[in-house]
Protein backbone atom coordinates (compact mmCIF):
# COMPACT_ATOMS: atom_id res chain seq x y z
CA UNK A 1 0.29 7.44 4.41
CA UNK A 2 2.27 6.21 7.26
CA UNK A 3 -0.61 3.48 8.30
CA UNK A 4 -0.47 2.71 4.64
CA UNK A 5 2.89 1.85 4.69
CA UNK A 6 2.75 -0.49 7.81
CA UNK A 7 -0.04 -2.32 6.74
CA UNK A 8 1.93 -3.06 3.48
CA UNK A 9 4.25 -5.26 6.11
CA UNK A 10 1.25 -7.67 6.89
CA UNK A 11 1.67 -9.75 3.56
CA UNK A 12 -1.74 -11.49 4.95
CA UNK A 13 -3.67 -8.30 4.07
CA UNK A 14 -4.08 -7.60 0.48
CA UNK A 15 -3.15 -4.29 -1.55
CA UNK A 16 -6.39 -3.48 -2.21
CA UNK A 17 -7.47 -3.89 1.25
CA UNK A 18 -5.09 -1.90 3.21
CA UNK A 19 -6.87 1.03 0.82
CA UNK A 20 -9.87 0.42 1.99
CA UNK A 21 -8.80 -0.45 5.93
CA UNK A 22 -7.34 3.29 5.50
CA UNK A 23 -10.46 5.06 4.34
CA UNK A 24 -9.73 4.90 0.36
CA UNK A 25 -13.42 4.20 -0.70
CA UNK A 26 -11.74 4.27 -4.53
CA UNK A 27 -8.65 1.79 -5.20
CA UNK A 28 -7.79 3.70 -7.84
CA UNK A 29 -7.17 7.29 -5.73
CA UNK A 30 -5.71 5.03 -3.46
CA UNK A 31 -3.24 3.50 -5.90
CA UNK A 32 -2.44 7.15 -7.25
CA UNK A 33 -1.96 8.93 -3.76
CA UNK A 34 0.84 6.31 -2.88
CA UNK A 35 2.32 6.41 -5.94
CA UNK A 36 2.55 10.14 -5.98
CA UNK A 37 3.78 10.01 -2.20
CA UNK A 38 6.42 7.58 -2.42
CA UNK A 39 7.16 7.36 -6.50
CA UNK A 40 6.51 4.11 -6.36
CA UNK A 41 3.66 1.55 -6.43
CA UNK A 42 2.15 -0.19 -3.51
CA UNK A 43 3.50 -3.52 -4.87
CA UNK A 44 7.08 -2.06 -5.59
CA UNK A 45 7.31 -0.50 -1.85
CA UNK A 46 6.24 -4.27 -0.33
CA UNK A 47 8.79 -6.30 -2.39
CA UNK A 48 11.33 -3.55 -1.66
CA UNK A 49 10.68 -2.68 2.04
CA UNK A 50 9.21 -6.34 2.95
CA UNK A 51 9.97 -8.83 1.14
CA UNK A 52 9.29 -12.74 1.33
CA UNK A 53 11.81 -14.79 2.82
């Protein structure tokens, strides 16, 4: 979840994306394993960890 987390910081790379570039075949599992690991979603942890501007 780590490499997850970093590629959220490339704002070039889309959400659904950095699941697959990190081996989620299913966006959904992907969507649900990040929430569950950082109780938030993968759009919440970019605006709050790297936001625009």
């Amino acid at each position: 979840m780590d490499k997850v987390c970093q590629f959220l910081g490339e704002r070039n790379i889309s959400i659904q994306e950095v699941g697959f570039a990190t081996g989620y075949d299913d966006i959904i599992r992907f969507y649900r394993a990040f929430k569950k690991y950082t109780k938030m979603t993968s759009k919440e942890y970019r605006m709050k960890y790297f936001p625009i501007g």
